[in-house]
C-alpha atoms as a PDB file:
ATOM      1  CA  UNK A   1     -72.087  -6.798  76.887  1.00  0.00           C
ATOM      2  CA  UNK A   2     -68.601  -7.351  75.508  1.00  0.00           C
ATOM      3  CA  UNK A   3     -66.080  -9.689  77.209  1.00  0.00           C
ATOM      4  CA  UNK A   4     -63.189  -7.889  78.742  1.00  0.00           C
ATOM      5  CA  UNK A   5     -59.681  -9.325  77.547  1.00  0.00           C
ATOM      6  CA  UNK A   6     -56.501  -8.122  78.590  1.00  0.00           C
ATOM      7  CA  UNK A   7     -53.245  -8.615  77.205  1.00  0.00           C
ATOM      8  CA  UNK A   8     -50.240  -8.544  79.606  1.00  0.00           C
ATOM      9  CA  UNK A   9     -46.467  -7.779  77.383  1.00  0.00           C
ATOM     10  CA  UNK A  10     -43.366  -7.504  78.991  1.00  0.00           C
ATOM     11  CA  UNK A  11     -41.374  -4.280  77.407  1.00  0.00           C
ATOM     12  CA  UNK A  12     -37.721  -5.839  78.204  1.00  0.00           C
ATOM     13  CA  UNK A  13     -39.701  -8.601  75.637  1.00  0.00           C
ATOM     14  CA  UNK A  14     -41.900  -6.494  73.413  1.00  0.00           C
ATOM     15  CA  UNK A  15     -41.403  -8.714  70.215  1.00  0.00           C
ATOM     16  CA  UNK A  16     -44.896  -9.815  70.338  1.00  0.00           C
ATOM     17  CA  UNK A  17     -46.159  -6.097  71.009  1.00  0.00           C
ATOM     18  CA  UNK A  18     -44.254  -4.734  67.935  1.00  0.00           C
ATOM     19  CA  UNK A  19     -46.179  -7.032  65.757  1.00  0.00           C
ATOM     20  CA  UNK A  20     -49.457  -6.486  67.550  1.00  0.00           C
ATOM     21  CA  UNK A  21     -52.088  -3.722  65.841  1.00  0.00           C
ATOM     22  CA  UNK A  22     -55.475  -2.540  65.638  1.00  0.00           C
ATOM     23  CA  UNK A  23     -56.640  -4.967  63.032  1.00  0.00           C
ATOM     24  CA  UNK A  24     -55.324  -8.203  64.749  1.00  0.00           C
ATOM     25  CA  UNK A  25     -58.558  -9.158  66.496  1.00  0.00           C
ATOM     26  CA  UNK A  26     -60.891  -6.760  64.904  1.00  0.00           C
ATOM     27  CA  UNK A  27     -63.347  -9.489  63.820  1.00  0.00           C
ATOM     28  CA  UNK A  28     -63.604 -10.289  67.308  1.00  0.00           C
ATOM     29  CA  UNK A  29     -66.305  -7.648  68.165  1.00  0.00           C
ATOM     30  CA  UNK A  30     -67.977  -9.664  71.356  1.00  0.00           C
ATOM     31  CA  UNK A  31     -64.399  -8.947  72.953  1.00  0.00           C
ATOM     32  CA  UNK A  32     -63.407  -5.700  74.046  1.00  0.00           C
ATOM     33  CA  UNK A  33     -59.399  -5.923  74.115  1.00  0.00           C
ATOM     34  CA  UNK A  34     -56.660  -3.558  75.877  1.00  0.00           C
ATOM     35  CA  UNK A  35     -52.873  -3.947  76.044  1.00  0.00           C
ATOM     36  CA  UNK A  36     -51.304  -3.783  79.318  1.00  0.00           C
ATOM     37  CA  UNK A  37     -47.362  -3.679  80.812  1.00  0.00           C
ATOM     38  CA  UNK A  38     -47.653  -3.752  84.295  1.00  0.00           C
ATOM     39  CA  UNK A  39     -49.605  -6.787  85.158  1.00  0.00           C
ATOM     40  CA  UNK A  40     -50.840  -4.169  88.722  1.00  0.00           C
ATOM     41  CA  UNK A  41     -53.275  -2.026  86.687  1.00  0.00           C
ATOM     42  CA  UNK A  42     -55.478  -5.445  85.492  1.00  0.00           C
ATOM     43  CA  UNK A  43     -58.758  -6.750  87.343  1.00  0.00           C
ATOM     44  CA  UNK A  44     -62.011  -8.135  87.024  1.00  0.00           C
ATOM     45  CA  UNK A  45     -61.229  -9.073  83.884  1.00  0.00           C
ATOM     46  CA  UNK A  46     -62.488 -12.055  81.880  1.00  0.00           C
ATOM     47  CA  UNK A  47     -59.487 -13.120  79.897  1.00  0.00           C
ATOM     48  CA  UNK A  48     -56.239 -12.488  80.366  1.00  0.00           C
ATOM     49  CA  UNK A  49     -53.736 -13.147  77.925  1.00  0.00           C
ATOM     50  CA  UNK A  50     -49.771 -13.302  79.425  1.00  0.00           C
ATOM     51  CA  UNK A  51     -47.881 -13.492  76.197  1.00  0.00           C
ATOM     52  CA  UNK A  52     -43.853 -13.411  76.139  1.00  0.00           C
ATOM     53  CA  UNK A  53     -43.537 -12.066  80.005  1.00  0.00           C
ATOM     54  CA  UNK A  54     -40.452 -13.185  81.397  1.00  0.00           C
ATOM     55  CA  UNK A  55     -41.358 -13.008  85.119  1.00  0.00           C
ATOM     56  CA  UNK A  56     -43.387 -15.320  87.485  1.00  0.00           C
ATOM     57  CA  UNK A  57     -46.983 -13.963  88.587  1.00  0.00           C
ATOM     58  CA  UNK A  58     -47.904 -14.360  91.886  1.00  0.00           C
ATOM     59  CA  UNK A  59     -51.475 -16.245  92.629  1.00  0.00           C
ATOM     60  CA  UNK A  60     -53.243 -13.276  93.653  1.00  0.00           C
ATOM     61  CA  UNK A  61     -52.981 -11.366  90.331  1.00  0.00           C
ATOM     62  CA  UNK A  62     -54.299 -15.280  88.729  1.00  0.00           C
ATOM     63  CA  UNK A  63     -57.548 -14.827  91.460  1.00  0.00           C
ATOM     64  CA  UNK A  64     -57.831 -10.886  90.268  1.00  0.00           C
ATOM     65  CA  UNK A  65     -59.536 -12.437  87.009  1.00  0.00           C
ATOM     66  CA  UNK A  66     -61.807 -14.817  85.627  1.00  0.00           C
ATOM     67  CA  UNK A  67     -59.479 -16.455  83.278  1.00  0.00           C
ATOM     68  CA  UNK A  68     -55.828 -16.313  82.678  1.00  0.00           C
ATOM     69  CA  UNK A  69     -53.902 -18.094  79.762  1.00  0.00           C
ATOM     70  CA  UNK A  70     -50.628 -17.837  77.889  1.00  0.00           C
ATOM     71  CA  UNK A  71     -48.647 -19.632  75.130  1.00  0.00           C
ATOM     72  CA  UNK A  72     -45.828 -21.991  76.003  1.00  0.00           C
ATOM     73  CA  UNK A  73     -43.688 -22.878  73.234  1.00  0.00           C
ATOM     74  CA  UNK A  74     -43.199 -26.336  73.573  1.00  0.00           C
ATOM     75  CA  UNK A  75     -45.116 -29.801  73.372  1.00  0.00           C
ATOM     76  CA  UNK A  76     -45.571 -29.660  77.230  1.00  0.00           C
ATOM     77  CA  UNK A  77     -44.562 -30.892  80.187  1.00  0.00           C
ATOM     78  CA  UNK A  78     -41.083 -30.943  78.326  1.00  0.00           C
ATOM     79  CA  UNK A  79     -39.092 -28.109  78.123  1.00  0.00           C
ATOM     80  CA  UNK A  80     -41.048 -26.176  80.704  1.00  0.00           C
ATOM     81  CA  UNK A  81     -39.326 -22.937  81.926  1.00  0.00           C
ATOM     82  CA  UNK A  82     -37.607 -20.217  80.320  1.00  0.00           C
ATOM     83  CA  UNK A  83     -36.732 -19.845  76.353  1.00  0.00           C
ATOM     84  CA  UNK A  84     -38.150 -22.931  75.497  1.00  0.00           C
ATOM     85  CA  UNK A  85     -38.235 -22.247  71.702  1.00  0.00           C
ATOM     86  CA  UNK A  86     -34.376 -21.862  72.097  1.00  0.00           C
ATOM     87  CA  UNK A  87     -33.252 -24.748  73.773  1.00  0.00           C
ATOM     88  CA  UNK A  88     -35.200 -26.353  71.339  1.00  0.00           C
ATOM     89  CA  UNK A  89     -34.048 -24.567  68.591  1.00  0.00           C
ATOM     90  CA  UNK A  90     -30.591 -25.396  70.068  1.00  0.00           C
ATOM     91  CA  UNK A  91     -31.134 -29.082  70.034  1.00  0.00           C
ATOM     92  CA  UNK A  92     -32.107 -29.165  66.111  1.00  0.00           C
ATOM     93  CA  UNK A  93     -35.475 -29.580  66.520  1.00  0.00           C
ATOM     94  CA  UNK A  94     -37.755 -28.043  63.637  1.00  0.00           C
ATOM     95  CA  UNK A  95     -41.168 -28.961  64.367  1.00  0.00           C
ATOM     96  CA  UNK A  96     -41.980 -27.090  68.146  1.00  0.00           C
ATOM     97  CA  UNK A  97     -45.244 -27.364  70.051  1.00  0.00           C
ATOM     98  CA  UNK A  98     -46.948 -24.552  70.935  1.00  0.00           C
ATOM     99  CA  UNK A  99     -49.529 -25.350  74.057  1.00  0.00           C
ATOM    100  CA  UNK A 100     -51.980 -22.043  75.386  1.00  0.00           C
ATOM    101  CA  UNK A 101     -52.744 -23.218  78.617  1.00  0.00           C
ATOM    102  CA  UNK A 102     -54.527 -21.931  81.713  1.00  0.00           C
ATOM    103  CA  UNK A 103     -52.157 -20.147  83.893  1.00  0.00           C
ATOM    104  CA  UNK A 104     -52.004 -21.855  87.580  1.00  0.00           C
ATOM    105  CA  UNK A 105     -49.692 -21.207  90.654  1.00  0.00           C
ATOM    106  CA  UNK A 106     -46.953 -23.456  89.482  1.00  0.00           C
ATOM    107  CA  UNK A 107     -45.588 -22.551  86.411  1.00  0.00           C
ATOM    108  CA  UNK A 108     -45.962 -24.004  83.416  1.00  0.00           C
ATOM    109  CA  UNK A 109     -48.163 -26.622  84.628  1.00  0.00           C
ATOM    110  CA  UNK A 110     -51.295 -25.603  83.800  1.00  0.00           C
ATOM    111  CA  UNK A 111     -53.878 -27.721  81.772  1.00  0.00           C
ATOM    112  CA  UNK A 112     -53.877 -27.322  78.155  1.00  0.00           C
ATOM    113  CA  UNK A 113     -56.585 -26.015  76.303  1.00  0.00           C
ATOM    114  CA  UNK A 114     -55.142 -26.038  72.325  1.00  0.00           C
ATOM    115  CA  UNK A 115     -52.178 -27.332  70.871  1.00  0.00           C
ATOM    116  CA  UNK A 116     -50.360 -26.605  67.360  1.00  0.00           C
ATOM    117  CA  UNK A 117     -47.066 -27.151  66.263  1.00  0.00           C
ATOM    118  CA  UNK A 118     -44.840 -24.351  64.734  1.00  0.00           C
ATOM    119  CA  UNK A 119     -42.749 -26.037  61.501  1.00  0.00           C
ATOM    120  CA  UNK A 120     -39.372 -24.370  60.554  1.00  0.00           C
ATOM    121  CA  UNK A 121     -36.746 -25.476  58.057  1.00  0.00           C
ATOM    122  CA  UNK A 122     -33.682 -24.753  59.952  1.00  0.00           C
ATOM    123  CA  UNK A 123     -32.185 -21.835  58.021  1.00  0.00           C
ATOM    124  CA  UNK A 124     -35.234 -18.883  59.774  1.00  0.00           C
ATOM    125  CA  UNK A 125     -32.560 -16.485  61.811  1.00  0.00           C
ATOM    126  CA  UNK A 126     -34.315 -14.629  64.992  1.00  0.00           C
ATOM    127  CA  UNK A 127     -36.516 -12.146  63.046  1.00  0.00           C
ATOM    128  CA  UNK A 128     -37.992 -14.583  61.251  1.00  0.00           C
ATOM    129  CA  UNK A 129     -38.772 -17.121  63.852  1.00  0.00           C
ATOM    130  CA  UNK A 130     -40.261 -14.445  65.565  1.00  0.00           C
ATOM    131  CA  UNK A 131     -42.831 -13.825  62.745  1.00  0.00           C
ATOM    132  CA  UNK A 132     -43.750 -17.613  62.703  1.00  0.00           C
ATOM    133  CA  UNK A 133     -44.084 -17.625  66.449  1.00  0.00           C
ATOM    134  CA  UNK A 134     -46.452 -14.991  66.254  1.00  0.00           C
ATOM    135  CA  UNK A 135     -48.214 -16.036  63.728  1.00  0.00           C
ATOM    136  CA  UNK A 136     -49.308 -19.232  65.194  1.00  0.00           C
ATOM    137  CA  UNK A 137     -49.818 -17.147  68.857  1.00  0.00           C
ATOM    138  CA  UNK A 138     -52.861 -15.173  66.725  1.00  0.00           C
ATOM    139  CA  UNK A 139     -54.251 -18.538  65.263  1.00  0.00           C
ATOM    140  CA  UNK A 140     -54.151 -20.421  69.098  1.00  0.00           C
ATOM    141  CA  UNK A 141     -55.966 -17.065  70.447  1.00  0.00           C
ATOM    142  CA  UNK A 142     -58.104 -16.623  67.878  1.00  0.00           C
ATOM    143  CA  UNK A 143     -59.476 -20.389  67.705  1.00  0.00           C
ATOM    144  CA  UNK A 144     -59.749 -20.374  71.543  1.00  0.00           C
ATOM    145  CA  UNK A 145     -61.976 -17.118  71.198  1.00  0.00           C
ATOM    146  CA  UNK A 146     -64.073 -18.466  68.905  1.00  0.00           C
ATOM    147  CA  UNK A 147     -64.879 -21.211  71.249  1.00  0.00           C
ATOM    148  CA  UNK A 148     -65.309 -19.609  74.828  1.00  0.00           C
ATOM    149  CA  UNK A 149     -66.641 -20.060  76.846  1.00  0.00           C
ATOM    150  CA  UNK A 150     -66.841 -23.628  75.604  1.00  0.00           C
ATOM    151  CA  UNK A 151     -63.445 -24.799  76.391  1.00  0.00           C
ATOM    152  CA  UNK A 152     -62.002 -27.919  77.321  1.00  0.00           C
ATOM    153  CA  UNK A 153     -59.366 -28.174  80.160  1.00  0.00           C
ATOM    154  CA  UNK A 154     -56.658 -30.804  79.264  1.00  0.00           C
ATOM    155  CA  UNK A 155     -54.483 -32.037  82.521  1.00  0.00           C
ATOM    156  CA  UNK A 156     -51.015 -32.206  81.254  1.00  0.00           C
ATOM    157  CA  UNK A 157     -49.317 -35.792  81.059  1.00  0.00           C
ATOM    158  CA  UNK A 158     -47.938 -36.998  84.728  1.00  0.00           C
ATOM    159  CA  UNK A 159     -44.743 -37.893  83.823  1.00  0.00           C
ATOM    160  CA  UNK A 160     -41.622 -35.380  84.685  1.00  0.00           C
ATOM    161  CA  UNK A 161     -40.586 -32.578  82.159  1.00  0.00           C
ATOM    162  CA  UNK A 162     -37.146 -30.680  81.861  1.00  0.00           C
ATOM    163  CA  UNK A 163     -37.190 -27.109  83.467  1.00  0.00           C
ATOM    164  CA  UNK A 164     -35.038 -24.400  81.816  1.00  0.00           C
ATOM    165  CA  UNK A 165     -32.864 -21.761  83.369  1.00  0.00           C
ATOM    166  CA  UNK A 166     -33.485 -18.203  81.668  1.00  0.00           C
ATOM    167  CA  UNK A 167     -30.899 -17.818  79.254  1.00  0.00           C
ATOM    168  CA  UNK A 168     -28.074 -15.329  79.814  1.00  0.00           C
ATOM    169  CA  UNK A 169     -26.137 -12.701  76.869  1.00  0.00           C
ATOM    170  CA  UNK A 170     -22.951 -14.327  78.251  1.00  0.00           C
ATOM    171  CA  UNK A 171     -24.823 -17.981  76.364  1.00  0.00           C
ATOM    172  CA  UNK A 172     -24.578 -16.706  72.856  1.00  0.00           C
ATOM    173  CA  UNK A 173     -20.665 -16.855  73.139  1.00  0.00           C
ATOM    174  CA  UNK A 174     -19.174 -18.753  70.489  1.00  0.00           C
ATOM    175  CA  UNK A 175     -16.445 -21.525  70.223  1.00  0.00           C
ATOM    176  CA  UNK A 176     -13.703 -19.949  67.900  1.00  0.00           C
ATOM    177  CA  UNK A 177     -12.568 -23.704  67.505  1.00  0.00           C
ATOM    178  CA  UNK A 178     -15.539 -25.054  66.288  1.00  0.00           C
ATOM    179  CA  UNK A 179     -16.935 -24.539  63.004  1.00  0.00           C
ATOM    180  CA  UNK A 180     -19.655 -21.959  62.239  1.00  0.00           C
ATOM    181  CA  UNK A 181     -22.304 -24.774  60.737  1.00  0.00           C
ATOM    182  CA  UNK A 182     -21.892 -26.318  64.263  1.00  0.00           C
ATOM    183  CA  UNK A 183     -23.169 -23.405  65.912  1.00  0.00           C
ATOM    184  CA  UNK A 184     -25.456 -22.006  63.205  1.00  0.00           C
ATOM    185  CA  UNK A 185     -28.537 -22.798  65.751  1.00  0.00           C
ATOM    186  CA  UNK A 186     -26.932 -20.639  67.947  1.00  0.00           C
ATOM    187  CA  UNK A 187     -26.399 -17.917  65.712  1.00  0.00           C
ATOM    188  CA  UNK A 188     -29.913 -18.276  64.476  1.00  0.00           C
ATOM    189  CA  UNK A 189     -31.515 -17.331  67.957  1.00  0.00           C
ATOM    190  CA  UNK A 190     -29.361 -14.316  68.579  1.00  0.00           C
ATOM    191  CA  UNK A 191     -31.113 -10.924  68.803  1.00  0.00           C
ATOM    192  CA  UNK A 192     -28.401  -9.023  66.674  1.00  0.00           C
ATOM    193  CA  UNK A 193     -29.655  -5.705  69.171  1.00  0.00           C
ATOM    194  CA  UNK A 194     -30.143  -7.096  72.986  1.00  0.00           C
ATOM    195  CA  UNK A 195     -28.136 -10.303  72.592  1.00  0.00           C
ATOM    196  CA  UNK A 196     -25.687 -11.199  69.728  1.00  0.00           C
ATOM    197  CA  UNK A 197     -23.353 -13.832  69.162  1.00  0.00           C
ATOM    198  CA  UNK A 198     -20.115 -13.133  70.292  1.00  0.00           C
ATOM    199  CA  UNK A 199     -16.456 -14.519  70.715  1.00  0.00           C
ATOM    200  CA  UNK A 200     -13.272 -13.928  72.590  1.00  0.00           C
ATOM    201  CA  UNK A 201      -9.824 -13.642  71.563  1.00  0.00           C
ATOM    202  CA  UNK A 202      -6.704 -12.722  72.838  1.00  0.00           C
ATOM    203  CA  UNK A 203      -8.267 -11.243  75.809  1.00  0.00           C
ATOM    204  CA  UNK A 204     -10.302  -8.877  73.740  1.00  0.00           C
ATOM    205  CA  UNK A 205     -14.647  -9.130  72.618  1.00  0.00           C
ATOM    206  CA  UNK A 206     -15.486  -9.158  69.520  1.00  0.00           C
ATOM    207  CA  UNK A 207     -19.754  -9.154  68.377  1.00  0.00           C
ATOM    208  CA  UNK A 208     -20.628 -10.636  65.496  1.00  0.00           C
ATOM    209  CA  UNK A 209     -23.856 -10.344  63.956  1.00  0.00           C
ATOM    210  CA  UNK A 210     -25.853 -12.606  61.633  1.00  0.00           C
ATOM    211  CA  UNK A 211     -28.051 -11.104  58.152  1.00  0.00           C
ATOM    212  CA  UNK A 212     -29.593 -13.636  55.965  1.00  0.00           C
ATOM    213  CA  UNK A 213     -28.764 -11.743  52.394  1.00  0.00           C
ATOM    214  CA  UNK A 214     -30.662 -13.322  49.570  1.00  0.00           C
ATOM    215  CA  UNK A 215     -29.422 -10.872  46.983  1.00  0.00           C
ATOM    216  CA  UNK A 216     -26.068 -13.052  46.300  1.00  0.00           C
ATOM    217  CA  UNK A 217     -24.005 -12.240  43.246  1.00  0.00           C
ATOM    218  CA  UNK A 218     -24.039 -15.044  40.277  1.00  0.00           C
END
């Protein structure tokens, strides 16, 4: 009998289910797979996958299911909490850990069962980082699939990790008096649609938005 997996997406933070298709875990064929936005409709389930949701699950949904695992994208327990990738992102880092862990009652605290880093060179804008990060998301699934049931359960390290704050529209404003290589990690995480950069002057808004063009003239 095939293993029931479900995969939980968030559609205010669909970037992982516009990349998602038919043909991503075909291979698989001991796993029987179904997407899911409203977290309500799964049970009984034996794997649950909670990839890019952006709100807390209570411990009854965890207990609804045999297992229940997501990504966080950081080299936990640092930068637990919201828009990890970001903040890292933010603070010039280049090479991020990516931990899929077991999903427990307090967040982000779960034991880890893989670990890989994603590498970027510091000129990706969001589109782009988005394909990497999803990249690596299939390769952490797919390696733990080809293992279970024979995982191994990693308590995280007992020392204290930050904890974000989710990230606001109002934090991609600019500084019009700084220059724009001092906040090009800034502009590289802004969603040019939901949340672009942005500055103020003279008590009017203006958006700015951010194309890599690799087409330059001679």
């Amino acid at each position: 009998m095939k293993k029931k997996c479900a995969i939980l997406l968030d559609r205010n933070n669909n970037w992982i289910g516009r990349q998602l298709n038919d043909t991503t875990f075909e291979k698989f064929t001991k796993y029987k797979f179904k997407i899911f936005y409203d977290y309500k409709k799964i049970k009984d389930f034996d794997i649950v996958f909670i990839l890019g949701y952006t709100k807390i699950l209570a411990e009854k949904f965890i207990k609804k299911n045999n297992i229940s695992l997501t990504i966080h994208n950081s080299n936990l327990p640092f930068y637990r909490g919201f828009s990890p990738l970001q903040q890292q992102i933010l603070s010039n880092k280049k090479k991020i850990g990516m931990c899929l862990i077991k999903v427990v009652k307090e967040v982000d605290r779960g034991p880890i069962i893989l670990k890989d880093f994603l590498r970027l060179d510091g000129t990706e804008l969001y589109n782009e980082i988005r394909e990497k990060q999803f990249i690596l998301i299939v390769k952490l699934i797919k390696k733990f699939l080809k293992k279970f049931p024979n995982i191994t359960l990693k308590s995280q390290p007992n020392i204290n990790g930050s904890f974000f704050k989710r990230r606001k529209a109002s934090d991609q404003k600019l500084d019009i008096t700084k220059s724009i290589k001092n906040q090009f990690n800034l502009m590289r995480i802004a969603n040019n649609e939901d949340w672009p950069c942005y500055f103020e002057f003279k008590n009017k808004r203006y958006i700015l938005k951010i194309y890599q063009n690799d087409k330059r003239n001679s």
